[in-house]
Protein backbone atom coordinates (compact mmCIF):
# COMPACT_ATOMS: atom_id res chain seq x y z
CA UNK A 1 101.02 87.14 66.88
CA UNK A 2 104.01 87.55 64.22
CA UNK A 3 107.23 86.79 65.47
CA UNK A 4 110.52 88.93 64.91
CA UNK A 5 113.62 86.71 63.71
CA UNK A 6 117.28 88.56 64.08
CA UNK A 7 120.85 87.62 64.56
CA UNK A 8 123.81 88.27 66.33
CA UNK A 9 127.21 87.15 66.94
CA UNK A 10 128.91 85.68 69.54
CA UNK A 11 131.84 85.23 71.18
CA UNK A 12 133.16 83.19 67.69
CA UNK A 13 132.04 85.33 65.62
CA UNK A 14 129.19 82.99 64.52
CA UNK A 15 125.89 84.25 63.77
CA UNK A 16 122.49 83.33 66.80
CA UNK A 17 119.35 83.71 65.49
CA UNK A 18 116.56 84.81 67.74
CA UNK A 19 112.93 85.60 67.88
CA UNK A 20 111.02 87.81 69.74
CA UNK A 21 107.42 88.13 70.35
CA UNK A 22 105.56 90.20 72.43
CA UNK A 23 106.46 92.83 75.32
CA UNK A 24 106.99 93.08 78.98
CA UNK A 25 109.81 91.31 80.80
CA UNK A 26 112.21 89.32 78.68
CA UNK A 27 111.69 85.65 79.50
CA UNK A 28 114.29 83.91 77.46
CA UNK A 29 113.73 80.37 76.25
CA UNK A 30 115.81 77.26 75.44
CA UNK A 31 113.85 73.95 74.69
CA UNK A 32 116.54 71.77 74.56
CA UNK A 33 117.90 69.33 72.37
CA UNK A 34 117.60 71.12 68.77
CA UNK A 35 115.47 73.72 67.42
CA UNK A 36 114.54 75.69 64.68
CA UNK A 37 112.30 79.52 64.54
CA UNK A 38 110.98 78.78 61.89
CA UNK A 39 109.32 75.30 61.34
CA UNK A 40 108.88 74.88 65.41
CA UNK A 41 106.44 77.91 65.00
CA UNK A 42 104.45 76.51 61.92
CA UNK A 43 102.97 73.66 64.18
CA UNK A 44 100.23 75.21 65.96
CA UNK A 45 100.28 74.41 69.39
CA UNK A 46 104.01 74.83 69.78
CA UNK A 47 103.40 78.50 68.80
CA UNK A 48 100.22 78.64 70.65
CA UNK A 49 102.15 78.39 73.86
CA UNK A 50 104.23 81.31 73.21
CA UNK A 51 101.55 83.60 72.13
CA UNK A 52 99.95 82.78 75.77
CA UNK A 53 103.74 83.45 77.38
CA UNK A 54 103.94 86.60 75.17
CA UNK A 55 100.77 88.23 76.12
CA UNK A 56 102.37 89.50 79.47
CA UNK A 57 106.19 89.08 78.36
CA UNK A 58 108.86 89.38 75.97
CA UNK A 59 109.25 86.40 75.17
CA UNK A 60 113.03 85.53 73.51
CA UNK A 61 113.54 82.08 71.63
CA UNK A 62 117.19 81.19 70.07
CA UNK A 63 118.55 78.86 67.65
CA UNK A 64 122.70 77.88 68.46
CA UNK A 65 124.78 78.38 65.78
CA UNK A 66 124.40 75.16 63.28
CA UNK A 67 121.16 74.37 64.66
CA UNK A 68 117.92 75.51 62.86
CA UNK A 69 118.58 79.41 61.50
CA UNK A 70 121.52 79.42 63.59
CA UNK A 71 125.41 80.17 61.29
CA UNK A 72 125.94 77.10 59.07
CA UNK A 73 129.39 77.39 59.46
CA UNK A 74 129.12 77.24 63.38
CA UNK A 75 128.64 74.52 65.87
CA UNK A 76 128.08 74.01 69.43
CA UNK A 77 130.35 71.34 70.71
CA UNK A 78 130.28 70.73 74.23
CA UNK A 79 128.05 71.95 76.93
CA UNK A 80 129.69 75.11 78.13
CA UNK A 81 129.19 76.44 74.23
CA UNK A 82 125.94 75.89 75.49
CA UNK A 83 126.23 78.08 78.61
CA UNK A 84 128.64 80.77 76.14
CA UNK A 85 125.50 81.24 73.97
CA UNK A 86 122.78 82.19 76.21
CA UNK A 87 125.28 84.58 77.84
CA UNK A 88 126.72 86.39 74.69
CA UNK A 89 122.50 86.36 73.55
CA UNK A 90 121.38 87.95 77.00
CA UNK A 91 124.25 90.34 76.64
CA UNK A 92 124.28 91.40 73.07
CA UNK A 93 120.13 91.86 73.34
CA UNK A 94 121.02 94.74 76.42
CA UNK A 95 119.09 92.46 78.91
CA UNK A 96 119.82 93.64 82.58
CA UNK A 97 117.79 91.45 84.06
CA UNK A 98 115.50 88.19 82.75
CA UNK A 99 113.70 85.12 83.81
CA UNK A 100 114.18 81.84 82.05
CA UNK A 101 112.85 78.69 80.68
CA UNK A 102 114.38 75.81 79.99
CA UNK A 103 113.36 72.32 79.07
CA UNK A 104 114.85 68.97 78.78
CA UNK A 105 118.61 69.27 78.25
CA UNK A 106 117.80 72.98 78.35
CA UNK A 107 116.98 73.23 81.43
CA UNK A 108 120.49 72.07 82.69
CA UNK A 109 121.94 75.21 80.51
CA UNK A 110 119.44 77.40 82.45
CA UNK A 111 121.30 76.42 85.53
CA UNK A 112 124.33 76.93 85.01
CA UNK A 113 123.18 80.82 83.59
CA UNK A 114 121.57 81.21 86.89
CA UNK A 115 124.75 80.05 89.77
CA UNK A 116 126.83 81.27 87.47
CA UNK A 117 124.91 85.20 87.12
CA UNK A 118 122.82 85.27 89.92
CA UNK A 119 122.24 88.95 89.63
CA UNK A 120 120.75 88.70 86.47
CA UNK A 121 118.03 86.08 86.65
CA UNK A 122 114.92 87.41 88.16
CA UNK A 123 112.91 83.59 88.34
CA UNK A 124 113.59 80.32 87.03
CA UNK A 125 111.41 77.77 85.08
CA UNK A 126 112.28 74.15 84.54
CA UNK A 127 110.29 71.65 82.88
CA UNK A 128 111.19 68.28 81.82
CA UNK A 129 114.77 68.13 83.25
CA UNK A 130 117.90 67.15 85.11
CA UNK A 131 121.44 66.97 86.56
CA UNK A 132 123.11 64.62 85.23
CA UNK A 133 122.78 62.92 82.39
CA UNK A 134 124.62 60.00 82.03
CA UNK A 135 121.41 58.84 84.72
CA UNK A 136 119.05 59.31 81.77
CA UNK A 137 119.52 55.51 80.80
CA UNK A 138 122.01 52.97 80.56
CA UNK A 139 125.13 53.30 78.84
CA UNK A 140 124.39 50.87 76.63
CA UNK A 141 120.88 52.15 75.66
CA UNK A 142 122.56 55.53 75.33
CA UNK A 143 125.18 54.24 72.53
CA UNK A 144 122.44 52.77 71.12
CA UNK A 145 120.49 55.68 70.30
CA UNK A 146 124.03 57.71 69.05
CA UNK A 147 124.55 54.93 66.85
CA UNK A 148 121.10 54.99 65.42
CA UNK A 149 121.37 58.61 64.85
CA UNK A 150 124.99 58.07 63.22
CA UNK A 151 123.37 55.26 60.61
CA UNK A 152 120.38 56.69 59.79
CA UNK A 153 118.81 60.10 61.11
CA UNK A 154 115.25 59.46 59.40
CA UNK A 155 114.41 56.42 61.30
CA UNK A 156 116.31 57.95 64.85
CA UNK A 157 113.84 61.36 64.32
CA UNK A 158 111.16 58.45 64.56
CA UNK A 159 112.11 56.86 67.49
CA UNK A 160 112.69 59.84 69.24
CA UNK A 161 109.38 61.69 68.30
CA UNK A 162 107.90 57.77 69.84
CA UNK A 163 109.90 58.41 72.86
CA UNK A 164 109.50 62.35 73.67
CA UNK A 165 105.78 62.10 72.65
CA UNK A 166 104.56 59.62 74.52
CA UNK A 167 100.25 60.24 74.30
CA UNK A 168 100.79 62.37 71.82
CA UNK A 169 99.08 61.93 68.06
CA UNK A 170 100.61 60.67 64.98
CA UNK A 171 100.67 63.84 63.38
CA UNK A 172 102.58 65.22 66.21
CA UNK A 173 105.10 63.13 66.48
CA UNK A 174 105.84 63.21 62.94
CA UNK A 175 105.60 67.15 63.02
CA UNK A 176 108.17 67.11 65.69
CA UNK A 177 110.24 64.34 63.84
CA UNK A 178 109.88 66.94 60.39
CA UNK A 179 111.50 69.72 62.38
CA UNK A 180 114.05 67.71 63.91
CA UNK A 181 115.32 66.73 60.78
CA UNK A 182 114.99 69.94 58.97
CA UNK A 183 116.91 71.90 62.36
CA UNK A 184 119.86 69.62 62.43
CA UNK A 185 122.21 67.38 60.16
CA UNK A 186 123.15 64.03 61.51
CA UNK A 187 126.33 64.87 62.79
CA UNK A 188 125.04 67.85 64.96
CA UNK A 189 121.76 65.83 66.32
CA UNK A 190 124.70 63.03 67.35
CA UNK A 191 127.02 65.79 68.84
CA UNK A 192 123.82 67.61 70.57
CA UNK A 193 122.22 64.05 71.59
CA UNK A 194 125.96 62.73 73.06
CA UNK A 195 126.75 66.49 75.33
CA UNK A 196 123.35 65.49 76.57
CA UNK A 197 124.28 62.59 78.54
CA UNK A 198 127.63 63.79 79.46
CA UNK A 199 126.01 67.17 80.97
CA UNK A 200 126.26 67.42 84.95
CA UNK A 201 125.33 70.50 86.67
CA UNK A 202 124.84 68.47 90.02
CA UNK A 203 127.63 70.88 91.57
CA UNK A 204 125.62 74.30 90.73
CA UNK A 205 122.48 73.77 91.69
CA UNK A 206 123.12 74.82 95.07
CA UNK A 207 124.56 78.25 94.18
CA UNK A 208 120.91 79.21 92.21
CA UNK A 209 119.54 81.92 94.33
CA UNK A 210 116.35 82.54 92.15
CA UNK A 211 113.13 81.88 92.75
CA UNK A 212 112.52 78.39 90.74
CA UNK A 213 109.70 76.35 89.36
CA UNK A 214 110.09 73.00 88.68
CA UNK A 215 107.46 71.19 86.26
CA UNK A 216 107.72 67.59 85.52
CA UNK A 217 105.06 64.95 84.19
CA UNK A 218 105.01 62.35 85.93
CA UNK A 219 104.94 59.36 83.22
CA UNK A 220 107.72 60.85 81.29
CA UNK A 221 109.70 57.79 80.17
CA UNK A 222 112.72 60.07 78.84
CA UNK A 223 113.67 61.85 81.94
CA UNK A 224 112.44 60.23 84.76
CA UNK A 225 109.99 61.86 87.55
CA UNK A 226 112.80 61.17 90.12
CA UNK A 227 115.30 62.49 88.21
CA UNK A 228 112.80 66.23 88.12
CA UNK A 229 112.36 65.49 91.55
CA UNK A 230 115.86 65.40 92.47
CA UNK A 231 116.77 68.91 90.47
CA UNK A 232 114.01 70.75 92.65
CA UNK A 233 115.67 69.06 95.65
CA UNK A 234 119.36 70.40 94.95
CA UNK A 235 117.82 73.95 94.24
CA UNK A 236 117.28 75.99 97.52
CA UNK A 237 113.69 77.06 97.79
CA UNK A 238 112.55 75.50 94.53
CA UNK A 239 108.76 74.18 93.95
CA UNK A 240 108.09 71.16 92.40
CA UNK A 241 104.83 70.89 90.19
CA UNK A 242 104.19 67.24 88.94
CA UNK A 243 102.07 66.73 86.32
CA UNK A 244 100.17 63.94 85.00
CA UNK A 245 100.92 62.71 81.46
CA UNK A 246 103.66 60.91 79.97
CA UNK A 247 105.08 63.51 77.32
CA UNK A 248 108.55 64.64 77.75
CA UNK A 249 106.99 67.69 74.77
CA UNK A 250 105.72 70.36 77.11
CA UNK A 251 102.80 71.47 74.04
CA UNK A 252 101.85 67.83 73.87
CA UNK A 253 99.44 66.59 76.35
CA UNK A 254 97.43 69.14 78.69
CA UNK A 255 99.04 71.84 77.32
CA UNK A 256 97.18 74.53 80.38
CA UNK A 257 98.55 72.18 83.11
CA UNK A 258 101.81 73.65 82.20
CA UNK A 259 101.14 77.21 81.15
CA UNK A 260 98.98 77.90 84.45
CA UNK A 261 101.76 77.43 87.27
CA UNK A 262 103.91 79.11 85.03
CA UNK A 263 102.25 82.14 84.63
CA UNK A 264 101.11 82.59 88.17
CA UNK A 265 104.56 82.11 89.42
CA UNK A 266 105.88 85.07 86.75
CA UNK A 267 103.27 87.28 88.07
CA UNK A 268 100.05 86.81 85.69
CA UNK A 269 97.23 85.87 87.76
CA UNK A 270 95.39 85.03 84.74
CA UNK A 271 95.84 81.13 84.83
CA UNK A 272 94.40 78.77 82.32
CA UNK A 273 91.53 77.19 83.95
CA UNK A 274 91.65 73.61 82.82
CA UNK A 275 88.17 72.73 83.54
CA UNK A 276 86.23 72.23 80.31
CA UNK A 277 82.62 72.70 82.01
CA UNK A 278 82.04 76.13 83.01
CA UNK A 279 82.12 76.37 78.99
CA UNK A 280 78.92 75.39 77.14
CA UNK A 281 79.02 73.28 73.81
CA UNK A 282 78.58 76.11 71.52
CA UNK A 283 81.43 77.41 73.28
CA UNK A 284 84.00 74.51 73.52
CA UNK A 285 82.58 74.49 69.63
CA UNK A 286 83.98 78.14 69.42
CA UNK A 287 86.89 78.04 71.16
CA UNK A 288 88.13 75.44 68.91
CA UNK A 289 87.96 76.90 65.49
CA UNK A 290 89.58 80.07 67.50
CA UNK A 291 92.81 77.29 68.19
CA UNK A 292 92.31 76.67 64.10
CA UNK A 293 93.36 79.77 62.91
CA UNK A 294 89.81 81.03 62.12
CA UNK A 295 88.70 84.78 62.35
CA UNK A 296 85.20 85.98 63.97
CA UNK A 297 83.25 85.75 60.64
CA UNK A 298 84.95 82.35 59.38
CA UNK A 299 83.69 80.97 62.51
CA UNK A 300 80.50 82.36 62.19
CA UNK A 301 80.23 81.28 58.40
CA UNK A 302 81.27 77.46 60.02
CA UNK A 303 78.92 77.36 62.55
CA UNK A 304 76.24 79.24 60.69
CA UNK A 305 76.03 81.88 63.12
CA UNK A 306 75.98 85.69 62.55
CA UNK A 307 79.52 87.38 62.98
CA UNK A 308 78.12 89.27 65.96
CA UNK A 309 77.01 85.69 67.68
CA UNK A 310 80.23 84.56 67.13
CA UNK A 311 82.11 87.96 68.30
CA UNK A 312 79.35 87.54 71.13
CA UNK A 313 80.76 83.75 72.01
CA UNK A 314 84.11 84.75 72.12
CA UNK A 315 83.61 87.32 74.40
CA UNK A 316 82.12 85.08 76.75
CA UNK A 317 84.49 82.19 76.80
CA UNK A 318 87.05 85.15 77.40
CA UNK A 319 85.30 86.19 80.62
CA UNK A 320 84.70 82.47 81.65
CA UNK A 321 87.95 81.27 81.29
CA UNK A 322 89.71 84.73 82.70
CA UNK A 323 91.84 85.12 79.21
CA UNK A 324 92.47 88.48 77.66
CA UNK A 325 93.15 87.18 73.79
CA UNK A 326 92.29 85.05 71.06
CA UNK A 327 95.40 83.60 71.61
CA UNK A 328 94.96 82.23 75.37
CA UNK A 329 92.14 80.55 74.46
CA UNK A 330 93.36 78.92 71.69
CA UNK A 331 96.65 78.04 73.29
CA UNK A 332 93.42 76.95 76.11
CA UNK A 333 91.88 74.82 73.85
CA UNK A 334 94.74 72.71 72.06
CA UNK A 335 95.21 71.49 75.48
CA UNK A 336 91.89 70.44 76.79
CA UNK A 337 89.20 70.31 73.49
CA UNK A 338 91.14 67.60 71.54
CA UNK A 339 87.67 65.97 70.68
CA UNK A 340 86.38 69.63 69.22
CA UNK A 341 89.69 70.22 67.56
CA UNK A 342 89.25 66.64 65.88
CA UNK A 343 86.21 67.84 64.52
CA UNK A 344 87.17 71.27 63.59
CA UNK A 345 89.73 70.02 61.06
C-alpha cells in the first residue's frame, strides 16, 4: 500500500502533516511521544501494521507541528496543544464521526478528544497507556532522563529504544532510535518527553462514553501493567486486553496479539490467528518472503518454485489464516515467523 502525505493548518496557522492510507471509516492515529510519516513507514513492520488496519479502514496518521514533517517553525508546548491538534486535524479533514488509536502518551490525548467530543468518537483504542504521568517513575528518574536528553540526544535515543523495546532486536531498537532522532531536535524530544510526565487526564476518563479497548503488555517496564489497568478501570464499560511481552512498541513483539482484538472490536471479524501450525513449512517459508517485500515470482525464483506454486501457496495461507491480502499476512508473519524472517534476509 502507498501512503498519501498532506498538510493543513491549524488553529496557529502552523502547517500538520498527515497520511492516509486506505478506505472505510477514518480511524485516526497518534503513537505518542514523537513521530515522523516518513521514516516510521520505511521500517517494515511499523508499516505492516497499518496496511492490516487499512484494509477495512481509513486509516489517518499525523505528525504535530515541529515533529517529523510537521511546520519547522511550529511547536507543541504543553499538552492541550496536544488535544488542539487532533481537533483542528479531525475538523479540517471533514470527519463527522471517527474511532481512534492512541498509544503511550497518545493515548492520554485520545482521551481527552473523546470526554471532551463525545459525539464524534464512534470507539476507542488504547494501547500502552495512562493517566497520569508523573506515576510513570520517580521524580528523580524522570529528571534524569530530561537531563540526558538535554546533554546528549544520541545516547538518550539509545536508552530509550533499550527501554521502549524491551525483547525487541538490535536492529529495531536502533531503527526506532534512527527515527527518533531524525523526527525531533533535542529541545522538542525534552519538551515532548517533560508534558509527558506532567499529563493527567485522571478527571476525564469518566466522561468517555465510547466503546473502549484497552491493550496493555503485561511486562512493559515503561508504563506499568497497573498503571493500563487502572485507565480501563476509570473508563465506564472499557475492556481490558493484557498481553504478554514486555515491549512498550506495539509492532515489536507478537505483533497479531495486538492487531486481532483490535480489529474484531472495530468490526472486522477477520482476526489474525496467531497460531503458527495450521500453516505447513513451505508455507511459514512463504509467508515470510511475502513480510520481505517479495512479489509472487521473486518468491518463486527464491524458493525454486514455479510462479503458479507460489501464487498457489499464497492462496492457501490466505484461506488458512482467514486474511484477504498480501499485506495481512505479512503484517501476520513479522509477528509470529521471526525464525523464517531471520532466514529470509
Amino acid at each position: 500500500m502507498r501512503q498519501s502525505i498532506s498538510f493543513l493548518k491549524d488553529r496557529r496557522g502552523k502547517s500538520v502533516a498527515y497520511a492516509t492510507l486506505g478506505r472505510g471509516r477514518p480511524l485516526v492515529c497518534d503513537t505518542g511521544f514523537i513521530s515522523h510519516l516518513e521514516a516510521q513507514w520505511d521500517y517494515a513492520p511499523y508499516r505492516r501494521f497499518f496496511e492490516a488496519l487499512a484494509e477495512s479502514h481509513l486509516v489517518v496518521r499525523y505528525d504535530l507541528p515541529g515533529i517529523g514533517l510537521g511546520d519547522p517553525f511550529g511547536e507543541v508546548v504543553d499538552f492541550e496543544d496536544d488535544v488542539a491538534v487532533l481537533e483542528d486535524l479531525i475538523d479540517g479533514l471533514g470527519l463527522a464521526e471517527v474511532d481512534l488509536f492512541g498509544a503511550s502518551q497518545a493515548a492520554a490525548v485520545m482521551v481527552a478528544y473523546a470526554a471532551r467530543h463525545p459525539d464524534r468518537v464512534g470507539r476507542l483504542i488504547l494501547f500502552g497507556g495512562y493517566a497520569n504521568g508523573a506515576q510513570l517513575s520517580p521524580p528523580q528518574m524522570q529528571e534524569a532522563l530530561l537531563r540526558l536528553v538535554r546533554a546528549h540526544w544520541g545516547v538518550a535515543s539509545k536508552t530509550l529504544a533499550d527501554i521502549f523495546m524491551r525483547g525487541g532486536d538490535e536492529a529495531a531498537q536502533a531503527a526506532w532510535a534512527a527515527v527518533t532522532r531524525l523526527a525531533a531536535t533535542p529541545d522538542a524530544a525534552e519538551r515532548r518527553m517533560a508534558e509527558c510526565f506532567r499529563t493527567d487526564v485522571s478527571d476525564e476518563l469518566a466522561r468517555v462514553k465510547a466503546p473502549t479497548l484497552v491493550l496493555h503488555r503485561r511486562g512493559d517496564v515503561n508504563v506499568r501493567f497497573e498503571q493500563g489497568r487502572a485507565l480501563a478501570a476509570g473508563i465506564p464499560g472499557a475492556r481490558l486486553v493484557a498481553l504478554e511481552g514486555e515491549s512498550h512498541i506495539w509492532y515489536v513483539g507478537d505483533m497479531a496479539s495486538v492487531l486481532g482484538p483490535m480489529l474484531e472490536f472495530l468490526g472486522d471479524k477477520r482476526r489474525p490467528p496467531r497460531e503458527r501450525s495450521q500453516l505447513t513449512g513451505r508455507e511459514r517459508q512463504v509467508a515470510a518472503l511475502i513480510a520481505a517485500g517479495l512479489s509472487n515470482g521473486e518468491v518463486a525464483a527464491r524458493l525454486g518454485l514455479s510462479e503458479r506454486t507460489a501464487e498457489a501457496h499464497a492462496e492457501h495461507i490466505r484461506n488458512k489464516l482467514g486474511f484477504r491480502s498480501r499485506a495481512q499476512i505479512a503484517a501476520w508473519a513479522a509477528g509470529n515467523l521471526a525464525e523464517e524472517l531471520g532466514s529470509s534476509a
